[in-house]
C-alpha atoms as a PDB file:
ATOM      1  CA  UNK A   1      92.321 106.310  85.811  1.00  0.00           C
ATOM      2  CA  UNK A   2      92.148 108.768  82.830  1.00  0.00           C
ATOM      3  CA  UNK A   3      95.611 110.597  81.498  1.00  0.00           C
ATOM      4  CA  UNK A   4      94.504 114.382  80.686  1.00  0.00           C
ATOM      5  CA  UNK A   5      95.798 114.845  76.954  1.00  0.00           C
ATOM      6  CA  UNK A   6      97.984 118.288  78.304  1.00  0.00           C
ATOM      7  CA  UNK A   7      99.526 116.178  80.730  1.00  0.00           C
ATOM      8  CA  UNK A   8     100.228 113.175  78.049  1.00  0.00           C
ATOM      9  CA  UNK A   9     101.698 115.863  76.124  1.00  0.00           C
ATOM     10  CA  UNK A  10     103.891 117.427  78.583  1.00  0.00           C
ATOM     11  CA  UNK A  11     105.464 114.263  79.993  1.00  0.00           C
ATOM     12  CA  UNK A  12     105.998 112.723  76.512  1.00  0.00           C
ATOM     13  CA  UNK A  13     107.400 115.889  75.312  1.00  0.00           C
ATOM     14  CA  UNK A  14     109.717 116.167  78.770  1.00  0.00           C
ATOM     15  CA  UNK A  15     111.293 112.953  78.268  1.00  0.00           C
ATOM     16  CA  UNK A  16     111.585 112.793  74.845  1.00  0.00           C
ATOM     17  CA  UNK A  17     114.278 115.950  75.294  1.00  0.00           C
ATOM     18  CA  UNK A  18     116.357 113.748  77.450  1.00  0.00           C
ATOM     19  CA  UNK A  19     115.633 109.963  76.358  1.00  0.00           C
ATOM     20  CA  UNK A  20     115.733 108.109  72.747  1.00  0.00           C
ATOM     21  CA  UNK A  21     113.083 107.575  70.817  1.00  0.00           C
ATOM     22  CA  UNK A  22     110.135 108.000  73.123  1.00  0.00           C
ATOM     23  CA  UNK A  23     106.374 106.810  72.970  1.00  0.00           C
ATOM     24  CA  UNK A  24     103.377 106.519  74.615  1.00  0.00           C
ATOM     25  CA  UNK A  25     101.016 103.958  73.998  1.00  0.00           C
ATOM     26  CA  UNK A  26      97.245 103.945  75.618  1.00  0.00           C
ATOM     27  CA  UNK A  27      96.490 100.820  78.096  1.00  0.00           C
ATOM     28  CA  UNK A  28      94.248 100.834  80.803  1.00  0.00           C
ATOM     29  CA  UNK A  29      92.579 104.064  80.667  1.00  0.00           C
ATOM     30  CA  UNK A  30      96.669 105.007  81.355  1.00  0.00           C
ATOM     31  CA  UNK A  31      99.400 105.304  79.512  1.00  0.00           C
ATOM     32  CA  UNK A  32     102.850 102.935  78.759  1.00  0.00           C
ATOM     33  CA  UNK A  33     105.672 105.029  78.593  1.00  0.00           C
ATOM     34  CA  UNK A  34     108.439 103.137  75.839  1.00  0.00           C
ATOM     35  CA  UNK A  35     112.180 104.015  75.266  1.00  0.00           C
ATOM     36  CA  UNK A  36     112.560 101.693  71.574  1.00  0.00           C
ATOM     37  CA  UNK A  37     111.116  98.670  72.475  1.00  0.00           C
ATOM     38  CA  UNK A  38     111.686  99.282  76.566  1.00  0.00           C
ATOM     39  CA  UNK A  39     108.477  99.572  78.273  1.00  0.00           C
ATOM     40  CA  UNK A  40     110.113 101.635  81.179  1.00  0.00           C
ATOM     41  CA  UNK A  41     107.150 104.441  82.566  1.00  0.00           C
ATOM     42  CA  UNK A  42     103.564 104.419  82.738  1.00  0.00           C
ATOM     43  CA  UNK A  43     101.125 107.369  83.726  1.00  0.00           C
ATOM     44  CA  UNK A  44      97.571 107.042  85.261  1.00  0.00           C
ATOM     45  CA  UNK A  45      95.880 109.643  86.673  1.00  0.00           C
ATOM     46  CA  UNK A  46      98.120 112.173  85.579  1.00  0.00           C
ATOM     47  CA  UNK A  47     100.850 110.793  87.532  1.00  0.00           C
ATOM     48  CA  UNK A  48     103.981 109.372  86.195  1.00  0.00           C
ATOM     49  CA  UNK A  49     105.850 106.240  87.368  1.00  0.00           C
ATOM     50  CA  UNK A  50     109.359 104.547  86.408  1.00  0.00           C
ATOM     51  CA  UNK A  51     109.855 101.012  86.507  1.00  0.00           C
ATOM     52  CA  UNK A  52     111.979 100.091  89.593  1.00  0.00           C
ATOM     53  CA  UNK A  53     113.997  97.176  91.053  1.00  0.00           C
ATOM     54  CA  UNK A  54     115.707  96.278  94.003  1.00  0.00           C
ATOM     55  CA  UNK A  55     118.524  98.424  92.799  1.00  0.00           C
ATOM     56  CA  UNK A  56     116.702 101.298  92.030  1.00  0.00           C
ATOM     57  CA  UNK A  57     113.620 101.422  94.442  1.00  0.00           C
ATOM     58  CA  UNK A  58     115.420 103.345  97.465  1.00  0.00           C
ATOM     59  CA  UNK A  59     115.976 106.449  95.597  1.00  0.00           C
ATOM     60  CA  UNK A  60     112.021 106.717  95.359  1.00  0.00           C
ATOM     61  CA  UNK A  61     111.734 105.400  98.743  1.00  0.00           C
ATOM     62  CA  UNK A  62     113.846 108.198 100.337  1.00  0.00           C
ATOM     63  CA  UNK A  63     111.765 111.095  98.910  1.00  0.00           C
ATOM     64  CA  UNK A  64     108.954 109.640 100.213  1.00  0.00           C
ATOM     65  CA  UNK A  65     107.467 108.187  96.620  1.00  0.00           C
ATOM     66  CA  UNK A  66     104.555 105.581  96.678  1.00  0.00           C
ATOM     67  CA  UNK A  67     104.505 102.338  94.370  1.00  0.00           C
ATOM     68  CA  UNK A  68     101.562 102.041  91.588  1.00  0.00           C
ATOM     69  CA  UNK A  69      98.527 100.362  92.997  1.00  0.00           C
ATOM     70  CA  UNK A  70      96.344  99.440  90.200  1.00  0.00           C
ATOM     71  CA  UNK A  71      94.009  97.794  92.217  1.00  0.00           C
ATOM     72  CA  UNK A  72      93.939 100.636  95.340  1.00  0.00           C
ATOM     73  CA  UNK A  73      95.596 101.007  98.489  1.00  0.00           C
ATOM     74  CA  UNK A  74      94.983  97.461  99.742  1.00  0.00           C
ATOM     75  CA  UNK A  75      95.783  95.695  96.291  1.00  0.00           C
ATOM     76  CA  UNK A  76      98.855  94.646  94.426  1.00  0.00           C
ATOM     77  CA  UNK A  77     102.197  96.593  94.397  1.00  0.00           C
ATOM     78  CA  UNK A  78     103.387  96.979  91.106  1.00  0.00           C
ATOM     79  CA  UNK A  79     107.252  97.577  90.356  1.00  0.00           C
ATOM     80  CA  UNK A  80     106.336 101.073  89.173  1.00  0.00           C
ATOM     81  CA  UNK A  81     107.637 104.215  91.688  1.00  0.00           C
ATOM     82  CA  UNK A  82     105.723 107.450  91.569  1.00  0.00           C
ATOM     83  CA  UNK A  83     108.154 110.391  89.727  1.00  0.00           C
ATOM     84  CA  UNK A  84     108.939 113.413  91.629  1.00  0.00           C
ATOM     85  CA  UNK A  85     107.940 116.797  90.628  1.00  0.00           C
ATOM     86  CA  UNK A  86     111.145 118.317  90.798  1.00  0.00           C
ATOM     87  CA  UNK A  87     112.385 115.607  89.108  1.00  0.00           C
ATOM     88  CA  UNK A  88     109.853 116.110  86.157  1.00  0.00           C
ATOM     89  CA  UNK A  89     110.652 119.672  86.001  1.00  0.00           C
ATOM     90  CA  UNK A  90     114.482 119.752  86.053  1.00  0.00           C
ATOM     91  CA  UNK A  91     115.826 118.092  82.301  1.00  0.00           C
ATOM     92  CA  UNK A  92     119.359 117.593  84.149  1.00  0.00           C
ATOM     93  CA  UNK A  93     118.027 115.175  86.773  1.00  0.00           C
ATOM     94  CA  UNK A  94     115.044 113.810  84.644  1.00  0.00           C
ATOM     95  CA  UNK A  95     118.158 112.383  82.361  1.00  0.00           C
ATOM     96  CA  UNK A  96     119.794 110.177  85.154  1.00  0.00           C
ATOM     97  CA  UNK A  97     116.315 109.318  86.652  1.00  0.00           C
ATOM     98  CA  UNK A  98     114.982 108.266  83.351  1.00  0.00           C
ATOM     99  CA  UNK A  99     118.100 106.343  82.160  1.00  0.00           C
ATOM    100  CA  UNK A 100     117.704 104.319  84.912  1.00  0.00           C
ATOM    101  CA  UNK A 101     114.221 103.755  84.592  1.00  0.00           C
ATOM    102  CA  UNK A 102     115.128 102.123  80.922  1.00  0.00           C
ATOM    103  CA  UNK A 103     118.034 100.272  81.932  1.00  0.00           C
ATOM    104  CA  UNK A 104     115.819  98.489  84.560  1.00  0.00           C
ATOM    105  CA  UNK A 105     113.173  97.638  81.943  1.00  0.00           C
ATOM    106  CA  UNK A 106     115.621  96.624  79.688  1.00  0.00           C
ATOM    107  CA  UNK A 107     117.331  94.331  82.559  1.00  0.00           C
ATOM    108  CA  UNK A 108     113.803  92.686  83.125  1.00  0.00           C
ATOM    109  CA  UNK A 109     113.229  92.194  79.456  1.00  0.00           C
ATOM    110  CA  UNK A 110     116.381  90.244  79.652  1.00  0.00           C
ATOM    111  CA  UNK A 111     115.468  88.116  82.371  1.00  0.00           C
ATOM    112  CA  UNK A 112     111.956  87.623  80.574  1.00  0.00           C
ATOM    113  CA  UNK A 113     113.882  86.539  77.149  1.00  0.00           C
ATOM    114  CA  UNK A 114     116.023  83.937  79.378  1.00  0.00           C
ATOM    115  CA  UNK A 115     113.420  82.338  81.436  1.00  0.00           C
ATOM    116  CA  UNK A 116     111.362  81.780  77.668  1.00  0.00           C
ATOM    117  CA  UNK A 117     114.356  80.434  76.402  1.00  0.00           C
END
């Protein structure tokens, strides 16, 4: 699904006041979400979504956050959680939420470099 340029804007502009050297790059018809080199968000449909792992997924899961479903509800789970609002909204918490988010896609471009190696 389409990204609305204000909200490409406002979610690039959000975490680039709390995380280094942020980027978005078009894909899909969404949006990757980069920290450097760490692919660690995307948005689609003007929702955003942090890369998650088995560490990290329960804090979504226990505000009731849904996994990115490229495909639709019956298709493939991706390891991408839906961001809350208040999350978004609040810089303090938006810090710790998104520094997790990179150090998980920066601990599965690890694995990926090891298993090529």
């Amino acid at each position: 699904m389409p990204v609305s340029e204000n909200y490409r804007a406002f979610i690039l502009e959000q975490l680039g006041r709390v995380l280094h050297d942020v980027r978005g790059r078009r894909m899909f018809g969404g949006l990757g979400v980069y920290s450097g080199t760490t692919f660690f968000a995307l948005v689609d449909d003007d929702v955003l979504y942090f890369k998650v792992d088995d560490q990290s997924r329960p804090r979504f899961e226990e505000r009731g956050m849904r996994p990115f479903r490229p495909f639709g509800e019956e298709g493939e789970v991706m390891q991408y959680y839906e961001v809350p609002a208040d999350v978004i909204e609040d810089i303090d918490a938006l810090r710790g939420w998104g520094a997790e988010a990179v150090a998980v896609g920066r601990r599965a471009k690890a694995r990926r470099v090891k298993r090529t190696a």
